[in-house]
N, C-alpha and C. Protein backbone atom coordinates (compact mmCIF):
# COMPACT_ATOMS: atom_id res chain seq x y z
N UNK A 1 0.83 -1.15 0.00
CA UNK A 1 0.00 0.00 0.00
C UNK A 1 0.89 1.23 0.00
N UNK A 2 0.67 2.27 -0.84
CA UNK A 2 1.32 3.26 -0.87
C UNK A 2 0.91 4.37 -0.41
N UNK A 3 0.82 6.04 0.20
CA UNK A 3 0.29 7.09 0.56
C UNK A 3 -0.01 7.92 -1.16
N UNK A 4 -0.33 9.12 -0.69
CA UNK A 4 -0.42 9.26 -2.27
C UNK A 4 0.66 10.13 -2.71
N UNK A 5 2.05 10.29 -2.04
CA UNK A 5 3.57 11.07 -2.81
C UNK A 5 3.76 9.49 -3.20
N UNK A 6 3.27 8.00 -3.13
CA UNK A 6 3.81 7.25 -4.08
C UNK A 6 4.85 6.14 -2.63
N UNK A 7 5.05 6.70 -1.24
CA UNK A 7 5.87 6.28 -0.66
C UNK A 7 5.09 4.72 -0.26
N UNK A 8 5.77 3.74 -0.06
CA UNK A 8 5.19 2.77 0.17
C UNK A 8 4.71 2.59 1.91
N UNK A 9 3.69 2.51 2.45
CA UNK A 9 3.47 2.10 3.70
C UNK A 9 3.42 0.85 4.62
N UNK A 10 3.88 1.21 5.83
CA UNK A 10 4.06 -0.48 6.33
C UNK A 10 3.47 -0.19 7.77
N UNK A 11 2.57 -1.09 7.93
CA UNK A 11 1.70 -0.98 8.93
C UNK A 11 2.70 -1.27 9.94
N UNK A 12 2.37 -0.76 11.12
CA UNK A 12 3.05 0.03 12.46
C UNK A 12 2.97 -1.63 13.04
N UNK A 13 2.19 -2.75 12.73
CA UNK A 13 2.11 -4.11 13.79
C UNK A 13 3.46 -4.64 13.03
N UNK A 14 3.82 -4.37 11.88
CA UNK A 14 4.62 -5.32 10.99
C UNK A 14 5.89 -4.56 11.53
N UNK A 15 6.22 -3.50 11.76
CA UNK A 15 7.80 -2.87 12.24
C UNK A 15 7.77 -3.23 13.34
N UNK A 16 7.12 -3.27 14.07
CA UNK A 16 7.08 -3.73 15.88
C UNK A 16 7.71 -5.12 15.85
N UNK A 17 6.34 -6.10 15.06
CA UNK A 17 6.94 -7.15 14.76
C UNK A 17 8.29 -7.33 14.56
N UNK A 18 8.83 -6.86 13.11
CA UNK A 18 10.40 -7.00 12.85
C UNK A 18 11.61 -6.77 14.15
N UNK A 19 11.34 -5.80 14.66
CA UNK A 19 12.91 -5.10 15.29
C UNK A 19 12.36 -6.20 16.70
N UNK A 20 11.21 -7.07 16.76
CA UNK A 20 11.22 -7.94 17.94
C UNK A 20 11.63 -9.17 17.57
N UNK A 21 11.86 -9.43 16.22
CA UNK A 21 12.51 -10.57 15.90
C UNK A 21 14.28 -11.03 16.26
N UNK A 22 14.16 -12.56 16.47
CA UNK A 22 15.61 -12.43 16.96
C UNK A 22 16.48 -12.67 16.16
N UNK A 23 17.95 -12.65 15.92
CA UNK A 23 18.86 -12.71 15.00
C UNK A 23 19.52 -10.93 14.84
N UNK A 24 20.43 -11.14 14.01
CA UNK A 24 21.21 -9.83 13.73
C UNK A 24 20.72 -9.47 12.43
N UNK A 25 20.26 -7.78 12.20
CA UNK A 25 19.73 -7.28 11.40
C UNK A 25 20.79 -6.84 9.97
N UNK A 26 19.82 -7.92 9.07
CA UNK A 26 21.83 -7.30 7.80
C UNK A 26 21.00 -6.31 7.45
N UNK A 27 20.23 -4.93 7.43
CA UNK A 27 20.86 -3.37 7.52
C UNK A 27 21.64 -3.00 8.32
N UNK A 28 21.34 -3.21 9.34
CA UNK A 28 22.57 -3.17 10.59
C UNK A 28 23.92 -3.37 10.41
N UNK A 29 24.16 -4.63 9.97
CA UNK A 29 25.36 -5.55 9.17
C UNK A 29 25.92 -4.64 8.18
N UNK A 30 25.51 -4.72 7.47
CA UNK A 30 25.89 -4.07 6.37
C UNK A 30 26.39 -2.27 6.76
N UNK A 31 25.94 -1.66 7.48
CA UNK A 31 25.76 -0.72 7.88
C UNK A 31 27.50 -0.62 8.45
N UNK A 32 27.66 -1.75 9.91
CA UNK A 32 28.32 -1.54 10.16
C UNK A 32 29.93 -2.00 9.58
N UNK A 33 29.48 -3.00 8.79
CA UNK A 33 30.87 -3.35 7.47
C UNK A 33 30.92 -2.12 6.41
N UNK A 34 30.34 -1.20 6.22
CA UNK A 34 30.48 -0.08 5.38
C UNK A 34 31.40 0.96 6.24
N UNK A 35 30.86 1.32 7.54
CA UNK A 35 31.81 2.35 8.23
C UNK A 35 33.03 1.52 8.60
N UNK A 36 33.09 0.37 8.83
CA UNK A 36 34.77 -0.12 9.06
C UNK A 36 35.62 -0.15 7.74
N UNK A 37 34.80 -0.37 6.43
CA UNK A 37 35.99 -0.25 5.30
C UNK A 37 36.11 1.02 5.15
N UNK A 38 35.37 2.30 5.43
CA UNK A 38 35.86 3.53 5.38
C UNK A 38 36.71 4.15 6.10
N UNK A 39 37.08 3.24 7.48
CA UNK A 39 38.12 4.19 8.60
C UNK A 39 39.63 3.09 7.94
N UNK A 40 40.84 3.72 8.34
CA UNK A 40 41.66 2.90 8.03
C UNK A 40 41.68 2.10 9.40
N UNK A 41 42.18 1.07 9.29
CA UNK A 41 42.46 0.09 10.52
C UNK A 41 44.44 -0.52 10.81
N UNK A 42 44.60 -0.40 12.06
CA UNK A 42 45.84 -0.58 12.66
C UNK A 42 45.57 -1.82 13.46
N UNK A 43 46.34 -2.85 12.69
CA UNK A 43 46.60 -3.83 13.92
C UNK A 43 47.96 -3.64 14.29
N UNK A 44 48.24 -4.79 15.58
CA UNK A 44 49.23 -4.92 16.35
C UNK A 44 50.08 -6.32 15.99
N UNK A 45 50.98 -6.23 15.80
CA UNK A 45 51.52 -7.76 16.02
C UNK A 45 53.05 -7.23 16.89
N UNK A 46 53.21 -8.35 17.49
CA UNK A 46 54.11 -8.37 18.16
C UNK A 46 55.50 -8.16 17.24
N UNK A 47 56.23 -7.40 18.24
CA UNK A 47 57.67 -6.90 17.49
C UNK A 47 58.79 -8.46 17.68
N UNK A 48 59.79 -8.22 17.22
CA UNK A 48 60.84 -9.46 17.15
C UNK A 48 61.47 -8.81 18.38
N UNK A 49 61.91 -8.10 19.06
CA UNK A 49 62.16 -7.59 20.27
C UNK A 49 61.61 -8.26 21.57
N UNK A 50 59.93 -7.95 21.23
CA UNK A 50 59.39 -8.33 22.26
C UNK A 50 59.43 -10.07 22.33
N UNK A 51 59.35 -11.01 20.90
CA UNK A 51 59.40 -12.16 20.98
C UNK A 51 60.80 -12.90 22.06
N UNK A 52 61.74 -11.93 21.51
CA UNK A 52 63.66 -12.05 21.95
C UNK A 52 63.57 -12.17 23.21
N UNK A 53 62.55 -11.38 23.80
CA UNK A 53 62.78 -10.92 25.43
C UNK A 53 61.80 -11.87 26.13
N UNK A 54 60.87 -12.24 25.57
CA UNK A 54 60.03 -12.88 26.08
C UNK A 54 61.08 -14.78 26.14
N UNK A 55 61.44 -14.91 24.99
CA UNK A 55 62.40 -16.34 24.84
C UNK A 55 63.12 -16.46 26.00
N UNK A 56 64.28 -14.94 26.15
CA UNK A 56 65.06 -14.59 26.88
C UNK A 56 65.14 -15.01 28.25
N UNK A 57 63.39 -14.30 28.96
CA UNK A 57 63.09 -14.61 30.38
C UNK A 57 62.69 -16.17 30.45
N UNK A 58 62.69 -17.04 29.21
CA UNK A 58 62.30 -17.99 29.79
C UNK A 58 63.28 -19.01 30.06
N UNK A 59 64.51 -18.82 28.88
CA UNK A 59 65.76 -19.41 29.43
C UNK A 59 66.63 -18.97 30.92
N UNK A 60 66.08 -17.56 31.27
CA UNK A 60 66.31 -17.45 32.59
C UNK A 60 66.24 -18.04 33.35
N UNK A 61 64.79 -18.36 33.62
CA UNK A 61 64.16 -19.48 34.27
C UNK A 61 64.39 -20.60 34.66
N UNK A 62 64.70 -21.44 33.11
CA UNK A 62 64.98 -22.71 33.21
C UNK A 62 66.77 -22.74 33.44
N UNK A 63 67.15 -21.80 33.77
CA UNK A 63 68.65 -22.19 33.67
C UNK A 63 69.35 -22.77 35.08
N UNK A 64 68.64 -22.99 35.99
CA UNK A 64 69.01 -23.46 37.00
C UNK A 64 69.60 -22.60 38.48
N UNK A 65 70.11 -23.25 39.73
CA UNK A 65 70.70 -22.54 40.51
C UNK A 65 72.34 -22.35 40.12
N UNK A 66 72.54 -21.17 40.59
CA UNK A 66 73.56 -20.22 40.08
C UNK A 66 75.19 -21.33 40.71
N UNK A 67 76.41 -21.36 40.43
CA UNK A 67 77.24 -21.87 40.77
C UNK A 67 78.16 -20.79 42.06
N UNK A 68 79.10 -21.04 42.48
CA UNK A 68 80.01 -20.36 43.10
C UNK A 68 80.04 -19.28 42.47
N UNK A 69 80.00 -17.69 43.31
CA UNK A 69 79.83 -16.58 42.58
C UNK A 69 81.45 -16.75 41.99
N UNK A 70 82.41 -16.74 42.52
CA UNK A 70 83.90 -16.48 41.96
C UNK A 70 84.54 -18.08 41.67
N UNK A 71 85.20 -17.99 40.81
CA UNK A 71 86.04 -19.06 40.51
C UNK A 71 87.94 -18.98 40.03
N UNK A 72 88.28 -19.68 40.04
CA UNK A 72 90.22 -19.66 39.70
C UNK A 72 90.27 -19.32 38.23
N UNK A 73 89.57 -20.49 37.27
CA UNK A 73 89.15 -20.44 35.87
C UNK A 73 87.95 -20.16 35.33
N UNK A 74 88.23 -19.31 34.19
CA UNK A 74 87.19 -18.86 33.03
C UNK A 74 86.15 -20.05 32.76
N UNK A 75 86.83 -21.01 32.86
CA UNK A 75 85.79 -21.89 32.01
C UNK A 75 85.38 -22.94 33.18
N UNK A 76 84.99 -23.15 34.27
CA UNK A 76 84.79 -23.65 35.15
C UNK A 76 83.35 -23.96 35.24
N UNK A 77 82.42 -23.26 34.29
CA UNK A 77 81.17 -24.38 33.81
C UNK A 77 80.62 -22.92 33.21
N UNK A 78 79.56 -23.01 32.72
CA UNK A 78 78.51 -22.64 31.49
C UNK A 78 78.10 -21.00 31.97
N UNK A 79 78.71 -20.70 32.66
CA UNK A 79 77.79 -19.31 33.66
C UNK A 79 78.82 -18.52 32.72
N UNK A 80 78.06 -17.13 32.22
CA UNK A 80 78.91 -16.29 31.70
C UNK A 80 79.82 -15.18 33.17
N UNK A 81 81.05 -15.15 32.72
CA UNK A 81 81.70 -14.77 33.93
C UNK A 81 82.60 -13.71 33.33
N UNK A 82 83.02 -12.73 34.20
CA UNK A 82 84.22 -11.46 33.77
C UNK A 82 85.10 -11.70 34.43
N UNK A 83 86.95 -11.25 34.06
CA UNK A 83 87.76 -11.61 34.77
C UNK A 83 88.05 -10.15 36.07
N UNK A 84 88.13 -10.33 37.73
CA UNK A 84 88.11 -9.77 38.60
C UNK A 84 89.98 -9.60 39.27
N UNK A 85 89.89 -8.74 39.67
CA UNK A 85 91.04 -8.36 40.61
C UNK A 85 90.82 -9.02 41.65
N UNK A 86 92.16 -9.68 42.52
CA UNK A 86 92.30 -10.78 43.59
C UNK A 86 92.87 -9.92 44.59
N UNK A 87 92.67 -9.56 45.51
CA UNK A 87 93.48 -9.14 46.80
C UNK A 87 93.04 -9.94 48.33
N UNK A 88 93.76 -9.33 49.45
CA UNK A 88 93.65 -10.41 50.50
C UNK A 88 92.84 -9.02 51.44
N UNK A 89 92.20 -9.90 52.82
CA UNK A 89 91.52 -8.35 53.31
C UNK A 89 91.60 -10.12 54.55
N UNK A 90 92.65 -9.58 55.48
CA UNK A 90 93.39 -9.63 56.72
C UNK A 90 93.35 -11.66 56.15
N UNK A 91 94.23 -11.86 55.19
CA UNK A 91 94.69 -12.93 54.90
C UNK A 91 93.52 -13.60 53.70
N UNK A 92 92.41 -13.13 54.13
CA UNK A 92 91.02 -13.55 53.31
C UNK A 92 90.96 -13.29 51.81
N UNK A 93 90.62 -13.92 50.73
CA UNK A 93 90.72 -13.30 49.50
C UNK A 93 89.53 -12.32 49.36
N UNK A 94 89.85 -11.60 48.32
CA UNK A 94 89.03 -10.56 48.40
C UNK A 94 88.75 -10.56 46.55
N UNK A 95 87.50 -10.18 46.25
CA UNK A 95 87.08 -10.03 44.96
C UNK A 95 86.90 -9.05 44.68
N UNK A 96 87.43 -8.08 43.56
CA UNK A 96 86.95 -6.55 43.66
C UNK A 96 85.59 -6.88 42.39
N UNK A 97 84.46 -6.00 42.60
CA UNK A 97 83.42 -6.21 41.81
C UNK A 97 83.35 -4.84 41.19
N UNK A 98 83.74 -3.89 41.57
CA UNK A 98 84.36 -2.15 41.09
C UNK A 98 84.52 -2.43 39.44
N UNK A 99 83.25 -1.41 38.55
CA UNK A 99 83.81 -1.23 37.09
C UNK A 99 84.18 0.18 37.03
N UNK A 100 85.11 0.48 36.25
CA UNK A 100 85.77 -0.42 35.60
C UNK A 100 86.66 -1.38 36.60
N UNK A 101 87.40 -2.51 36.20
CA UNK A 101 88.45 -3.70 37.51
C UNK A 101 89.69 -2.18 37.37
N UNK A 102 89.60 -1.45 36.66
CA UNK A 102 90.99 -0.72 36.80
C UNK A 102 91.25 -0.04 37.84
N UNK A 103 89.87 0.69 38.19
CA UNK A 103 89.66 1.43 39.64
C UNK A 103 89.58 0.73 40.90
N UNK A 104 89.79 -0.77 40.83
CA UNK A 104 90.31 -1.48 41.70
C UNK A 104 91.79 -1.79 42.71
N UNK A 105 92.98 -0.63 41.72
CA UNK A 105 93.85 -0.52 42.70
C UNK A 105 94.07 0.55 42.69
N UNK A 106 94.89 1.04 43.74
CA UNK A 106 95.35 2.09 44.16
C UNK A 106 97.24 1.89 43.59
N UNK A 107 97.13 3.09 42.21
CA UNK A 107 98.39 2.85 41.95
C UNK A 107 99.78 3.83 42.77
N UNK A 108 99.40 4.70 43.49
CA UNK A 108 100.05 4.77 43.96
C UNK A 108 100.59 4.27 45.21
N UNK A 109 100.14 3.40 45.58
CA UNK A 109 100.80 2.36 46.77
C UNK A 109 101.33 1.44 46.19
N UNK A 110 101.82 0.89 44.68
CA UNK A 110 103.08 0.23 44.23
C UNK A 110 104.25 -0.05 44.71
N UNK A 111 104.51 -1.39 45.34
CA UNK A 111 105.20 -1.91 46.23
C UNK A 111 106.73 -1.73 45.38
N UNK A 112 106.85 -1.72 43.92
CA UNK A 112 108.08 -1.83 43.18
C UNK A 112 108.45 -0.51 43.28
N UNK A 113 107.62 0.42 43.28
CA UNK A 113 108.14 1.57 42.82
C UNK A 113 109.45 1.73 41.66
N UNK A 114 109.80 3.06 41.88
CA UNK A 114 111.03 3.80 40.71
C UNK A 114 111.90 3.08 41.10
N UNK A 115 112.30 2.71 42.55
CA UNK A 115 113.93 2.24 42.49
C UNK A 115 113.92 0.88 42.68
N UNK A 116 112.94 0.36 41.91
CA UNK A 116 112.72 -1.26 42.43
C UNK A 116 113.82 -1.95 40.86
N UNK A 117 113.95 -3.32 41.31
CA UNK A 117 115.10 -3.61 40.43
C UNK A 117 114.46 -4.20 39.03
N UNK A 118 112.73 -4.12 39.06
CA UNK A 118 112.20 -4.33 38.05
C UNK A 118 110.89 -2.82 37.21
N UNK A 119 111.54 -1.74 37.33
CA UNK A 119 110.48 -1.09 36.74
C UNK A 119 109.70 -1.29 35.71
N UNK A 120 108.50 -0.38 35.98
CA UNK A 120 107.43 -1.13 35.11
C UNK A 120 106.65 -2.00 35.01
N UNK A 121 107.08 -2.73 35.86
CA UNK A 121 106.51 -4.23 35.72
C UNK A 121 105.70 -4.10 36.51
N UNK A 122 104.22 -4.59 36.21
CA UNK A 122 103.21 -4.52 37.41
C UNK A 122 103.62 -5.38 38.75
N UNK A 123 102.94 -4.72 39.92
CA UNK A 123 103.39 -5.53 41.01
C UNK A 123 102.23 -5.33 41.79
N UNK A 124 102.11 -6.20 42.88
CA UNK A 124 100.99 -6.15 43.98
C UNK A 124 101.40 -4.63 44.27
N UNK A 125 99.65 -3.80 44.78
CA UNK A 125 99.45 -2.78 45.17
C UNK A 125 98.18 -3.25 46.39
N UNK A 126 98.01 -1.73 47.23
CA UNK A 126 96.79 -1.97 47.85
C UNK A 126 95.26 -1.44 46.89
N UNK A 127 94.46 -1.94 47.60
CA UNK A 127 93.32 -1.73 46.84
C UNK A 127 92.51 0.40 46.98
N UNK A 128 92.32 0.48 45.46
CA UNK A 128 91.54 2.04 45.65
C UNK A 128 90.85 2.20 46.45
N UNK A 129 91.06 3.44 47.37
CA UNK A 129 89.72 3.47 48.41
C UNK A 129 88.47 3.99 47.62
N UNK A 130 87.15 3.21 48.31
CA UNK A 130 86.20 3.36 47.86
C UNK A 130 85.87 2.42 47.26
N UNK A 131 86.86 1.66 45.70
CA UNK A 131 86.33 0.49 45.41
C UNK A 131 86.01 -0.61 46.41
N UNK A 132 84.81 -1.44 45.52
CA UNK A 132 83.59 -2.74 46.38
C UNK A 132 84.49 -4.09 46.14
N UNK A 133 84.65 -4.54 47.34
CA UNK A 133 85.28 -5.80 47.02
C UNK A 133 84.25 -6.78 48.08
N UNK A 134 84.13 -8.30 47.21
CA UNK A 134 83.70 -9.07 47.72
C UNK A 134 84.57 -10.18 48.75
N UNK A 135 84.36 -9.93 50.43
CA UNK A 135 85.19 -10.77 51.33
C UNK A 135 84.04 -11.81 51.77
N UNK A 136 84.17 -13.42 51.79
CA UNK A 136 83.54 -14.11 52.19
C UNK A 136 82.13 -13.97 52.19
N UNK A 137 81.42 -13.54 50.83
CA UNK A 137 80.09 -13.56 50.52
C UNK A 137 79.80 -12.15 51.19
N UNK A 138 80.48 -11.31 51.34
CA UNK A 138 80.18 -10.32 52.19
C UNK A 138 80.31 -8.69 51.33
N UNK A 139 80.01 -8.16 51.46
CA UNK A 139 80.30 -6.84 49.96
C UNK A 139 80.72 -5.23 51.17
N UNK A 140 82.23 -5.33 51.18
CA UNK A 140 82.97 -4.21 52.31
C UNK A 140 83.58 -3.17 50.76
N UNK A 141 83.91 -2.01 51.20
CA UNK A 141 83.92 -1.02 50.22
C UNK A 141 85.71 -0.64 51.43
N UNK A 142 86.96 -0.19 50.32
CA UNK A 142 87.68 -0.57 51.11
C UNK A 142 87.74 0.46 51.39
N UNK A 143 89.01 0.89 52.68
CA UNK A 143 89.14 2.20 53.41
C UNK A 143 90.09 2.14 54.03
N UNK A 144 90.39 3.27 54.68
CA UNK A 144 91.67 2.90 56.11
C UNK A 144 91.00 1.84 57.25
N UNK A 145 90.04 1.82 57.07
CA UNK A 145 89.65 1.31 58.40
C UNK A 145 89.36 -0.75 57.88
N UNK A 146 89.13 -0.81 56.20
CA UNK A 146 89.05 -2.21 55.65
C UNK A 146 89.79 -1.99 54.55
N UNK A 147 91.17 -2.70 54.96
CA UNK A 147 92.44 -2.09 53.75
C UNK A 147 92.48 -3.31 53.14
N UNK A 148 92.36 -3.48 52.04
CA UNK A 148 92.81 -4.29 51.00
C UNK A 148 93.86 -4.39 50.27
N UNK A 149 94.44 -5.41 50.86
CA UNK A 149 96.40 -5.82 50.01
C UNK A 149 96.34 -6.78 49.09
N UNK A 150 97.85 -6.84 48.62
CA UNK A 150 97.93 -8.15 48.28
C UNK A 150 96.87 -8.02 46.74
N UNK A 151 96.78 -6.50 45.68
CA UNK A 151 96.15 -6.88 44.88
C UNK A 151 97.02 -6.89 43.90
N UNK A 152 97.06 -7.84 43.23
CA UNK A 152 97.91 -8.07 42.32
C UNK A 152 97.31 -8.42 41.02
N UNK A 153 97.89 -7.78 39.64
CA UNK A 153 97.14 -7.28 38.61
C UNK A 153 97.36 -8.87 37.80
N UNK A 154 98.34 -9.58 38.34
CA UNK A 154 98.69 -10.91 37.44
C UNK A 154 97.65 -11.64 37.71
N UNK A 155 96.60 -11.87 38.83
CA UNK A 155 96.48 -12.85 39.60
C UNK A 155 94.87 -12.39 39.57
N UNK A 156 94.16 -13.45 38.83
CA UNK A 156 92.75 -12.66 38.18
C UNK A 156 91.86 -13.96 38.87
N UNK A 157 90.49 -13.45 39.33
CA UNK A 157 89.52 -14.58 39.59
C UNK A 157 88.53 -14.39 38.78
N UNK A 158 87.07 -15.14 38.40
CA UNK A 158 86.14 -14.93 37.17
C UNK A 158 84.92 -15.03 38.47
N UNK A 159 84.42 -13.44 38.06
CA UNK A 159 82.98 -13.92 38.93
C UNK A 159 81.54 -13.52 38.05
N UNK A 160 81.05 -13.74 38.35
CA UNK A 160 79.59 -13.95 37.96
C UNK A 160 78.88 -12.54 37.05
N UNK A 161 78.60 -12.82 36.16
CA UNK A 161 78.21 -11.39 35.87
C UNK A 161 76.54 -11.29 35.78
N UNK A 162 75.91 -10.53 36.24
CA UNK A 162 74.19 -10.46 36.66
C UNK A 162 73.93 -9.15 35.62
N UNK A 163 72.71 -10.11 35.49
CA UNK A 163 72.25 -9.02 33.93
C UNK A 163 70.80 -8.88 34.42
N UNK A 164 69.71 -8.12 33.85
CA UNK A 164 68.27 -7.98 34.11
C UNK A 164 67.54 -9.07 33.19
N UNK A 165 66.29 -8.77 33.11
CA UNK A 165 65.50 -10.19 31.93
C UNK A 165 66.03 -9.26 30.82
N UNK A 166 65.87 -7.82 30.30
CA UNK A 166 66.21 -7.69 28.95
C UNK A 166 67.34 -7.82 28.39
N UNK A 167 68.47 -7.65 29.18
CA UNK A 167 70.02 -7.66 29.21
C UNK A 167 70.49 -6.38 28.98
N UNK A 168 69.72 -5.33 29.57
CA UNK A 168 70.31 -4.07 29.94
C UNK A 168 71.15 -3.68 30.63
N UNK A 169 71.29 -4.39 31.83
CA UNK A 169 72.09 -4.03 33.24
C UNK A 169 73.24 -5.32 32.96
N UNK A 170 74.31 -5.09 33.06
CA UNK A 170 74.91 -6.29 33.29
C UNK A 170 76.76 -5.69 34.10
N UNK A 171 76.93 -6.39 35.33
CA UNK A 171 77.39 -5.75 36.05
C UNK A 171 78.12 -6.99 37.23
N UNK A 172 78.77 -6.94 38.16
CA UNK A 172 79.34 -7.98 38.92
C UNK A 172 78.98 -7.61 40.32
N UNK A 173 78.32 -6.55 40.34
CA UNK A 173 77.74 -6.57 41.85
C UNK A 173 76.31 -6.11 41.69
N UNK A 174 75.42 -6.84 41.97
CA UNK A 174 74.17 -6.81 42.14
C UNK A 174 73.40 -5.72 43.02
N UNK A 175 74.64 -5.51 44.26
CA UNK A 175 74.20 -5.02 45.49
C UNK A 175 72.57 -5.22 45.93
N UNK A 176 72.15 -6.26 46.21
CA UNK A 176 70.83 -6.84 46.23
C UNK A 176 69.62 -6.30 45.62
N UNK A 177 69.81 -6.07 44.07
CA UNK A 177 69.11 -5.98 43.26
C UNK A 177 68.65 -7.15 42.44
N UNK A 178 66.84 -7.20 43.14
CA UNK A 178 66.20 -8.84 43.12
C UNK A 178 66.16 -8.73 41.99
N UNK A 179 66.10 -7.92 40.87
CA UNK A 179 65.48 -8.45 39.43
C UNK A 179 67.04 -8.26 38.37
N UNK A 180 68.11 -8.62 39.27
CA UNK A 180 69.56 -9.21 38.55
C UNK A 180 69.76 -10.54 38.57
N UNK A 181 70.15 -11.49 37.58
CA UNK A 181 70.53 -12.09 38.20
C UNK A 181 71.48 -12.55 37.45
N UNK A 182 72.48 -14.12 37.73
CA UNK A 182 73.41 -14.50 36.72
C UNK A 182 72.92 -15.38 35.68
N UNK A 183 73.71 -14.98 34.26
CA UNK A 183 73.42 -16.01 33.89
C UNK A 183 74.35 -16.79 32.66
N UNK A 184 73.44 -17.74 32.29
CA UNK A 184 74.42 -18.94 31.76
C UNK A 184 75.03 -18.19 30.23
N UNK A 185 76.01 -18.98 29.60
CA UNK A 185 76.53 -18.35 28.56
C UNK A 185 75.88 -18.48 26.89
N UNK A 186 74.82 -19.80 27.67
CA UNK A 186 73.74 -20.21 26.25
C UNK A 186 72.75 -19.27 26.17
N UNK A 187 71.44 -18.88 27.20
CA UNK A 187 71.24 -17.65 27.72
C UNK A 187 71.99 -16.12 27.29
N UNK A 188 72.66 -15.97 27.44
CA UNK A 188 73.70 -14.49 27.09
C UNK A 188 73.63 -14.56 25.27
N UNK A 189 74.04 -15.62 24.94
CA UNK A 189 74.07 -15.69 23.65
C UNK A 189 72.84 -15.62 22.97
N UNK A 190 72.10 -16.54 23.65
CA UNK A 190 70.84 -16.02 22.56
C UNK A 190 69.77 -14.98 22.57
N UNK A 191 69.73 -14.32 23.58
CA UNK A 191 68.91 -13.48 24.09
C UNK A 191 69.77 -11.78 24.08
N UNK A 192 70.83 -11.94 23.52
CA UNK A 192 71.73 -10.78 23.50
C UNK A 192 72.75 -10.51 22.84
N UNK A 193 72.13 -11.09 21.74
CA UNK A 193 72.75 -10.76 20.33
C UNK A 193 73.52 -9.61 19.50
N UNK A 194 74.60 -9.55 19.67
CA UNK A 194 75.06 -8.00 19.35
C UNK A 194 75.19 -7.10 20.38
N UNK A 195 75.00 -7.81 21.23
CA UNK A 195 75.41 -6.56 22.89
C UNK A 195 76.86 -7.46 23.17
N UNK A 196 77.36 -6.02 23.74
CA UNK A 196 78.81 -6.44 24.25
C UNK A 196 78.87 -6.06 25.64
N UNK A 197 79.55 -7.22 26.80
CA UNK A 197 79.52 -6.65 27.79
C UNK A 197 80.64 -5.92 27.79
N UNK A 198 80.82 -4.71 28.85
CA UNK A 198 81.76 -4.32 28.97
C UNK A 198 82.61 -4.55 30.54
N UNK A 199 81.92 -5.55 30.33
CA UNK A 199 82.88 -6.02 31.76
C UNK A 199 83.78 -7.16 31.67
N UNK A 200 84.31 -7.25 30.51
CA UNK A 200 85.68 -8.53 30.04
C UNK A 200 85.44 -9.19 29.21
């Protein structure tokens, strides 16, 4: 039935009817697939970064409990390790964890000095004040009052080097920072590709 401009009419029981029917309306549909091909659309996919880091934390994980923080030799098992300055702190060895290891002695307390019968030649010194050295699991910063001898530049130990999950931080003293930790050299390698430590 039409009005008389020609428009077609639809009795008021039959629209009630419709929009009470159930299912999804394709004007609706259609409606709303027309305004989504007109906006542009941005998806997300994950970056190769985020995949790296995510791998990264999980070989963390599985890599086990950590070995002896210091060792004699480099290669004394799978843990990536830097080589450390050795001194004694009242007979005790002492680990300096101080970067750079250079600021670990104090060169002017050089036991050879100028009129020694070998100049030049490195020789045991005492340790820089201020640099952190590790005594018996213990982390003393040296001084007049905790003097560190006996450091000698020949005479190197390998300790532990603690990195974060992304491998940002990587460093030999933690100073009880929970989200450092050590890790293995399979780990380091694959999760930190093209980073260089600068700690040996």
């Amino acid at each position: 039935m039409t009005d008389a401009t020609g428009t077609p009419q639809v009795p008021e029981s039959s629209v009630a009817a419709e929009s009470r029917t159930a299912g999804p309306s394709k004007a609706r549909r259609r409606l709303i697939l027309a305004a989504g091909a007109a906006l542009p659309s941005i998806y997300t996919l994950s970056s190769g970064a985020q995949t790296a880091v995510a791998s990264n934390m999980v070989c963390m994980t599985k890599q086990g409990t950590a070995p002896a923080r210091f060792t004699s030799t480099p290669t004394a098992d799978n843990w990536l390790r830097a080589p450390v300055n050795v001194g004694e702190y009242d007979g005790t060895p002492a680990d300096c964890v101080t970067s750079p290891q250079s600021a670990c002695m104090d060169p002017a307390s050089n036991w050879r000095g100028a009129n020694s019968l070998s100049p030049g030649v490195p020789a045991a010194t005492n340790a820089q004040r201020g640099s952190i050295w590790i005594v018996q699991g213990n982390r003393v910063v040296s001084s007049p009052h905790v003097p560190i001898t006996n450091v000698d530049p020949g005479r190197k130990h390998y300790g532990l080097v603690y990195v974060d999950q992304e491998g940002t931080v990587s460093t030999l003293d933690p100073n009880g920072a929970l989200q450092l930790s050590p890790v293995t050299m399979s780990c380091w390698a694959s999760g930190m590709v093209g980073r260089v430590s600068k700690l040996g």
